[in-house]
Protein backbone atom coordinates (compact mmCIF):
# COMPACT_ATOMS: atom_id res chain seq x y z
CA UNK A 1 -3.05 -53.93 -48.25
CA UNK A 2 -1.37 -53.42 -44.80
CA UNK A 3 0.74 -50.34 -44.86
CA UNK A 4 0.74 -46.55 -45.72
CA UNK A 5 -2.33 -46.13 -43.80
CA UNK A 6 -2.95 -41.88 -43.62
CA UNK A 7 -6.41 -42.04 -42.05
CA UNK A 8 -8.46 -44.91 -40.38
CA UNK A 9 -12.18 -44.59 -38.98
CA UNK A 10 -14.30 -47.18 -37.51
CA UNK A 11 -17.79 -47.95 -38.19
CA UNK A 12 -20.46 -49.72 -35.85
CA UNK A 13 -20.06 -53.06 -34.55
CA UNK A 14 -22.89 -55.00 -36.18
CA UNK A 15 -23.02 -52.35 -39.40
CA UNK A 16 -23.47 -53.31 -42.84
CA UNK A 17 -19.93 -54.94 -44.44
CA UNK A 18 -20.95 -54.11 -48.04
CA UNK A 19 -22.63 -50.41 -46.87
CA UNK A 20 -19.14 -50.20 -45.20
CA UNK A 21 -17.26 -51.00 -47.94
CA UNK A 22 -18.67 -48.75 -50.29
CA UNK A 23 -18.20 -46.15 -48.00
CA UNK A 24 -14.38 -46.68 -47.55
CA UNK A 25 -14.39 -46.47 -51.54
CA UNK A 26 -16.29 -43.50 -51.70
CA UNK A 27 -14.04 -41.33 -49.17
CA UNK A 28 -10.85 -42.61 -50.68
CA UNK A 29 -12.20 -41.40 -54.01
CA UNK A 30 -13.48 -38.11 -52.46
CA UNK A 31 -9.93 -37.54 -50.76
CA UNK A 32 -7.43 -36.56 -53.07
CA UNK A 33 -4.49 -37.76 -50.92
CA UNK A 34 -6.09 -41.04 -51.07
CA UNK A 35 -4.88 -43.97 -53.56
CA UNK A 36 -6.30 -46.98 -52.47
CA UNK A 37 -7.99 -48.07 -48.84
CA UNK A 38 -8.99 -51.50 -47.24
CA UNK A 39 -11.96 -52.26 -45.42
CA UNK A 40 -11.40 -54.44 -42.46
CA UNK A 41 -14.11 -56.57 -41.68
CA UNK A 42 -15.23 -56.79 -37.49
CA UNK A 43 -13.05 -59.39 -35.17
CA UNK A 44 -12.63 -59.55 -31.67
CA UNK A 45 -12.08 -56.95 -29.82
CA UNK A 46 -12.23 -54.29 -32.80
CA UNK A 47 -15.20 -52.51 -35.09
CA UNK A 48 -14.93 -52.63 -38.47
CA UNK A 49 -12.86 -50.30 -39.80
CA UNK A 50 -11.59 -48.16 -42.89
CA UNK A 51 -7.97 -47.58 -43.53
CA UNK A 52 -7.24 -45.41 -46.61
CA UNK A 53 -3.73 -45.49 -47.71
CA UNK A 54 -1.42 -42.66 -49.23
CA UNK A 55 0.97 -45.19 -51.32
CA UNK A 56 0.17 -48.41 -52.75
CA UNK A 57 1.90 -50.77 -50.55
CA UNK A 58 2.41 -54.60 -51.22
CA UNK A 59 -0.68 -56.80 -51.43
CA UNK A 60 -0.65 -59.67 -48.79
CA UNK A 61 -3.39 -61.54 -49.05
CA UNK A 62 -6.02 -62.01 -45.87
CA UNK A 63 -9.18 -63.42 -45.61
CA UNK A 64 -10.09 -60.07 -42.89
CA UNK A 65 -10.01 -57.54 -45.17
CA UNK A 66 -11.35 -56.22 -48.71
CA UNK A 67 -9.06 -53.46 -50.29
CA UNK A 68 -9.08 -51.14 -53.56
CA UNK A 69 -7.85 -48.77 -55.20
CA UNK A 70 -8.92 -45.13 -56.82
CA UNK A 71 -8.83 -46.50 -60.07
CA UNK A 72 -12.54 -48.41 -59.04
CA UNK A 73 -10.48 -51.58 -58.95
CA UNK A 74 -10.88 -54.23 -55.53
CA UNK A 75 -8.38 -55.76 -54.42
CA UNK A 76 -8.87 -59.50 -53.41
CA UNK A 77 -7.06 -62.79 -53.20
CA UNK A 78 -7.05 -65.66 -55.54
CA UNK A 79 -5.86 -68.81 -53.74
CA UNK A 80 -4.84 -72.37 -54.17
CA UNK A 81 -5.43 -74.10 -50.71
CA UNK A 82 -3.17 -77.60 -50.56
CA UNK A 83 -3.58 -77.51 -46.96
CA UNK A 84 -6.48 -80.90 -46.79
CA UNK A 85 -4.44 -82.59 -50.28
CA UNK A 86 -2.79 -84.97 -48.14
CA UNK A 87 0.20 -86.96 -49.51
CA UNK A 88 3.27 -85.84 -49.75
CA UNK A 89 4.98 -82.53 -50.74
CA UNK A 90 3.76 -79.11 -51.09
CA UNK A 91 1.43 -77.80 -48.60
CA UNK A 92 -0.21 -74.28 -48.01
CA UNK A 93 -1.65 -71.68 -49.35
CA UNK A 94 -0.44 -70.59 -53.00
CA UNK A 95 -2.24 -66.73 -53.62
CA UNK A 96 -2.05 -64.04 -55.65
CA UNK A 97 -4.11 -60.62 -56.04
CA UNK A 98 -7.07 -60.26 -58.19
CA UNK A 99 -8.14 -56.65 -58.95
CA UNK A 100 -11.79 -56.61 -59.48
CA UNK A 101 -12.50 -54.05 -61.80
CA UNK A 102 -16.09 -52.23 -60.80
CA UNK A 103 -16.99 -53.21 -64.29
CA UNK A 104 -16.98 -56.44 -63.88
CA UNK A 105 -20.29 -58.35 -63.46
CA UNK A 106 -18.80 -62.05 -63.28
CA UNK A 107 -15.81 -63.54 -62.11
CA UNK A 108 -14.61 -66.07 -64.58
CA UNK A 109 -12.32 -68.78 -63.58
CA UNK A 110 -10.60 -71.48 -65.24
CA UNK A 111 -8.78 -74.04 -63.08
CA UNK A 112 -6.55 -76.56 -64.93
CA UNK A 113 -5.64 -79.96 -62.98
CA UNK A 114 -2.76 -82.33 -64.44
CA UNK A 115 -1.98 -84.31 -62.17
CA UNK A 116 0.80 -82.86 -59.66
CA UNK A 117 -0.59 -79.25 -60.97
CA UNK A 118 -3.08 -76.78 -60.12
CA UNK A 119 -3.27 -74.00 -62.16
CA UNK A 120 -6.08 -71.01 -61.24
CA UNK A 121 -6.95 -68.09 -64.19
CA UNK A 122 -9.02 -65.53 -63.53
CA UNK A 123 -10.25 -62.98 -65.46
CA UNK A 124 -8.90 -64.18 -68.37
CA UNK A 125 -5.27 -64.06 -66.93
CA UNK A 126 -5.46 -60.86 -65.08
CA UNK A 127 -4.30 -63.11 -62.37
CA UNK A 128 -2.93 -66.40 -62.62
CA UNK A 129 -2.02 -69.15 -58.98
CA UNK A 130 -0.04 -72.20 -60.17
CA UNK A 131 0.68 -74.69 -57.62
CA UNK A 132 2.47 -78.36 -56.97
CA UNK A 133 -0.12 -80.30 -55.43
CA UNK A 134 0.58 -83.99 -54.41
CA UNK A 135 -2.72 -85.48 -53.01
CA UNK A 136 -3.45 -89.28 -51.88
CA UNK A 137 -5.81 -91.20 -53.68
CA UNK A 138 -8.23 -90.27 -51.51
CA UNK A 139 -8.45 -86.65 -52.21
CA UNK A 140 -9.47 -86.17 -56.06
CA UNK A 141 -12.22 -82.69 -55.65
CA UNK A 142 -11.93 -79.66 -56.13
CA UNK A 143 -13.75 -76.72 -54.03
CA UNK A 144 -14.79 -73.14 -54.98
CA UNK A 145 -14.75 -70.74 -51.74
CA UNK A 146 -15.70 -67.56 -51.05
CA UNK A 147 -14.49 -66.04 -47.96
CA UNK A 148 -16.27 -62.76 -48.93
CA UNK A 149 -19.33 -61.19 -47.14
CA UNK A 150 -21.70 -61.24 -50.65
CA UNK A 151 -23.03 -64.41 -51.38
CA UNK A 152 -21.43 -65.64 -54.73
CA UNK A 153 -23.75 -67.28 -57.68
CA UNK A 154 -21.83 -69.70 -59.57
CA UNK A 155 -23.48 -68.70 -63.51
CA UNK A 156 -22.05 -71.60 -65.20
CA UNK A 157 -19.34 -75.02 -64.28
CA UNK A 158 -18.18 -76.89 -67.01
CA UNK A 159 -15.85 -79.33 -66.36
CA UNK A 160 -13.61 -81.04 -69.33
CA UNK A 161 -11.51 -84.15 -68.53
CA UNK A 162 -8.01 -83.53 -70.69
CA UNK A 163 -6.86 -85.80 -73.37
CA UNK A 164 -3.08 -87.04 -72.42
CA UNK A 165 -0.47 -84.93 -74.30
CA UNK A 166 1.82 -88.40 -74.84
CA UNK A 167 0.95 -90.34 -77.69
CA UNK A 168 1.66 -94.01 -78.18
């Protein structure tokens, strides 16, 4: 969430990024000219640092940074990377936001493949990627990353191969 910044500190070079991030939360909650803030994780030359914001300016999604808002809602980025597809056609990065309720123990996503189309659902549609994706023959996986600083447990992966929707 770049933008709107009212107050930034820095923390420690080599300091905890989830102690850090719960931190940022806590002041912007604390501070009632706060509405959301964005942790920035360390990069060369700077700390880490907190920015807490006094609007709620656009999301643009970065792999850097971890944002929120006072509602106990993070702010992250759900992303469609055609960028090793090969082939021909779109290429990139498709994102979107995904607010990450505090509630919520498990990330559940669906991703639908048919054949030019990626479609990402998380959260049972709370946020939604769809993307063109031309690949060569060559490329037929699909990857789950997580450019986070919390290691990720994947619960459950079932994978269903769909039934063509012409009929003969």
């Amino acid at each position: 969430l770049p933008g709107d910044d009212f107050l930034n500190f820095n923390y420690a070079m080599g300091s905890d990024d989830t102690t850090n991030m719960d931190n940022c939360s806590s002041t912007c909650t604390a501070t009632a000219e706060c509405v959301a803030w964005t942790y920035v994780r360390a990069g060369d030359p700077h700390n880490p640092r907190c920015a807490l914001k006094n609007a709620m300016p656009h999301v643009t999604p970065r792999t850097c940074c971890i944002s929120g808002t006072k509602n106990n809602s993070v702010v992250s980025t759900l992303s469609v990377n055609r960028t090793l597809a090969g082939g021909t056609g779109s290429k990139g990065m498709r994102s979107g936001p995904l607010a990450m309720k505090k509630s919520d123990e498990e990330l559940t996503l669906r991703v639908l493949v048919d054949h030019s189309m990626v479609e990402a659902i998380a959260q049972n549609g709370r946020t939604c990627v769809t993307a063109h994706v031309y690949p060569d023959a060559s490329n037929d996986g699909v990857a789950l990353v997580n450019f986070g600083s919390t290691a990720v447990d994947v619960v459950s992966l079932d994978v269903y191969e769909m039934d063509s929707c012409w009929t003969q």
